[in-house]
Protein backbone atom coordinates (compact mmCIF):
# COMPACT_ATOMS: atom_id res chain seq x y z
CA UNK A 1 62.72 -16.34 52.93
CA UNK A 2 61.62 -19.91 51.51
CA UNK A 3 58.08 -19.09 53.20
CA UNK A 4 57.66 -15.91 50.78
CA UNK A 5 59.11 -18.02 47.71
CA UNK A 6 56.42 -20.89 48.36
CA UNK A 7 53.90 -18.76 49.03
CA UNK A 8 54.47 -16.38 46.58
CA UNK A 9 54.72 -19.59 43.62
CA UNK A 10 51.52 -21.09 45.54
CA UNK A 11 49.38 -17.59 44.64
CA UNK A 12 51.03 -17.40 41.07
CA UNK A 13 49.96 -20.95 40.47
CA UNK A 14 46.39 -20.03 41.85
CA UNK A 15 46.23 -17.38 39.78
CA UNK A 16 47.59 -18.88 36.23
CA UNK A 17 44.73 -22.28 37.54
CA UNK A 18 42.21 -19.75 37.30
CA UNK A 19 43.08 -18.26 34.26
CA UNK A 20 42.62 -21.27 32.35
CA UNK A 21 38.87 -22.00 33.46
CA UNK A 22 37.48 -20.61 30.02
CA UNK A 23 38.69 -23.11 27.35
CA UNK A 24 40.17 -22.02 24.26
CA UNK A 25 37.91 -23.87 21.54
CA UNK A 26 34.24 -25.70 21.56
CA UNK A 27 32.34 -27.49 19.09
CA UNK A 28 28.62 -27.61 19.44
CA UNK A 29 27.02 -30.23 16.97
CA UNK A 30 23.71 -31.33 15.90
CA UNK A 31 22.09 -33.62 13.48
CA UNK A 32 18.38 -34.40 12.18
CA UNK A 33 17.42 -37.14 9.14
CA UNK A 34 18.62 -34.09 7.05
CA UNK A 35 20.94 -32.03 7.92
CA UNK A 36 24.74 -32.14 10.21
CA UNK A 37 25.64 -28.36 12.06
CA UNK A 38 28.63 -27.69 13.93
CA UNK A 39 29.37 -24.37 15.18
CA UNK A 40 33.37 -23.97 16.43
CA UNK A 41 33.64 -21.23 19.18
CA UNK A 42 36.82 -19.92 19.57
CA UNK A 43 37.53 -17.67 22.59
CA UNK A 44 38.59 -14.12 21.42
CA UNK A 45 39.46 -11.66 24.98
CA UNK A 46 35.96 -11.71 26.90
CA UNK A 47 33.79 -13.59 23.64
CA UNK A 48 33.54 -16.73 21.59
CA UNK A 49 32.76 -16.46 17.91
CA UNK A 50 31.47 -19.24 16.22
CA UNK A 51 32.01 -19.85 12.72
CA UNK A 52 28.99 -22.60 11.55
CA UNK A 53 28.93 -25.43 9.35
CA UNK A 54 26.15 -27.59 7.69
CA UNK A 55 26.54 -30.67 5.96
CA UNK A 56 23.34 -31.63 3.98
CA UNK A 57 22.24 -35.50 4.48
CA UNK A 58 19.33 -36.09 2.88
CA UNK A 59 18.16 -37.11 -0.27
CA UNK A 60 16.49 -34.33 -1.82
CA UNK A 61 17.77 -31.95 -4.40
CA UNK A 62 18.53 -28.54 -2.14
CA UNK A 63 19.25 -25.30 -4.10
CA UNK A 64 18.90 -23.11 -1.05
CA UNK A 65 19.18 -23.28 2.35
CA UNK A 66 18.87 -20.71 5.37
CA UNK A 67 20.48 -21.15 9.42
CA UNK A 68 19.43 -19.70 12.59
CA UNK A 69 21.21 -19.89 15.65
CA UNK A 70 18.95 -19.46 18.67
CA UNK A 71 20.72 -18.68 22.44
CA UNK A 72 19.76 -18.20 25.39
CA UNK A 73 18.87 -14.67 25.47
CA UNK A 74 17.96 -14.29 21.92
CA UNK A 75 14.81 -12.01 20.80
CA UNK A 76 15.33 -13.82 17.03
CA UNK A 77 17.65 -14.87 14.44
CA UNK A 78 21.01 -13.92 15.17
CA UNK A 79 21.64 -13.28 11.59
CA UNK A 80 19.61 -13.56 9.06
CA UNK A 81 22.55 -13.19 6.31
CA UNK A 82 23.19 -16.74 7.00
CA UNK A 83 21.33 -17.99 3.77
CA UNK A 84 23.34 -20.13 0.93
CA UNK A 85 22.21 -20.04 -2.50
CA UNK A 86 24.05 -22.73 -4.14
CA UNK A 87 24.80 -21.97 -7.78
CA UNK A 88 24.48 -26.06 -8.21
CA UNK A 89 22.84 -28.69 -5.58
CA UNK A 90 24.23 -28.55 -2.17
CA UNK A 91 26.72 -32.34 -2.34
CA UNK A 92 25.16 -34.68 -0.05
CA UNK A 93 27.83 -34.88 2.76
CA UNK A 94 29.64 -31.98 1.81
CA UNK A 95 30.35 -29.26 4.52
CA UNK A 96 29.50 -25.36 3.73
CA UNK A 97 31.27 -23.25 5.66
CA UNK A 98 28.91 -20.27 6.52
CA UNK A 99 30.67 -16.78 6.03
CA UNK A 100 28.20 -14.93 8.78
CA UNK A 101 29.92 -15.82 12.30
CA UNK A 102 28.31 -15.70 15.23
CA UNK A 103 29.54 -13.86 18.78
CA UNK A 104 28.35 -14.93 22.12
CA UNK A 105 29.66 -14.09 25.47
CA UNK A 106 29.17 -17.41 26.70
CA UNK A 107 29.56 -20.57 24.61
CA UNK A 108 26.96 -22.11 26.98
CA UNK A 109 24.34 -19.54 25.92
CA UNK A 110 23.58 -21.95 22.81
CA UNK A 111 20.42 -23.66 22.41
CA UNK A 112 19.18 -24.78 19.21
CA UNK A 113 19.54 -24.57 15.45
CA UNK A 114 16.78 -23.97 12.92
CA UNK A 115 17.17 -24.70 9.14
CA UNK A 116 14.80 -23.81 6.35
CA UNK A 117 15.82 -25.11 3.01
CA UNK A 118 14.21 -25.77 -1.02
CA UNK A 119 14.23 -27.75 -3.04
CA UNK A 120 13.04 -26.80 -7.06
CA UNK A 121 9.14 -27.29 -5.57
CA UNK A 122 9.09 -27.36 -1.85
CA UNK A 123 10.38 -25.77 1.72
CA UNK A 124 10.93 -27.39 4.81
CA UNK A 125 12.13 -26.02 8.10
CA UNK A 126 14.00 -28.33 11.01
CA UNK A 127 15.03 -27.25 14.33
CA UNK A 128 17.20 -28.69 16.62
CA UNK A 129 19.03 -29.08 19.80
CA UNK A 130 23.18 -28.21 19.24
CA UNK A 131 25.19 -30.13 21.99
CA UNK A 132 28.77 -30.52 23.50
């Protein structure tokens, strides 16, 4: 009888180790001379949805400004509603919370980031790499 009770807790606490594999939460971040992005995956069932934000840090005067997250398997932009249109200047060192989230079935499936932004006269494009 204490054989099928240690067994039996032994495959339970196999089981329950397994389970807990995936973790809840990640943060992928990213920085260039201009601009901060973290995306926050949060596990949802058999998916992660990531919920961006960008932090400007440069020095120019940005009225506009335009993410694409780019994963592994991705023919494109994953959503090109991802543009912000600030009414004023984007803050230098202020975080924007994107609206647009993003759903992956793997938080390891993302690569890279690419930003296009303005300024009153100019546009300028970034990429890069997002890490753990």
């Amino acid at each position: 009888m204490k054989k099928i009770i240690i067994i039996t807790s032994f495959v339970i606490l196999v089981i329950l180790s397994s389970c807990s594999n995936k973790p809840e939460g990640v943060i992928f971040e990213g920085k260039s001379d201009n601009w901060s992005v973290s995306i926050n995956y949060v596990r949802e069932k058999s998916k992660y949805i990531g919920t961006p934000v960008i932090k400007y840090i440069g020095t120019d005067k940005v009225i506009k400004a335009e993410i694409d997250v780019i994963n592994k398997n991705d023919k494109g932009p994953f959503n090109p509603s991802n543009t912000v249109d600030m009414m004023d200047y984007f803050k230098k060192d202020e975080d924007v919370h994107l609206v647009a989230k993003e759903e992956v079935s793997s938080y390891k499936d993302v690569r890279s980031v690419t930003i296009r932004w303005a300024t009153e006269v100019q546009t300028f494009e970034e990429g890069f790499v997002l890490r753990r």
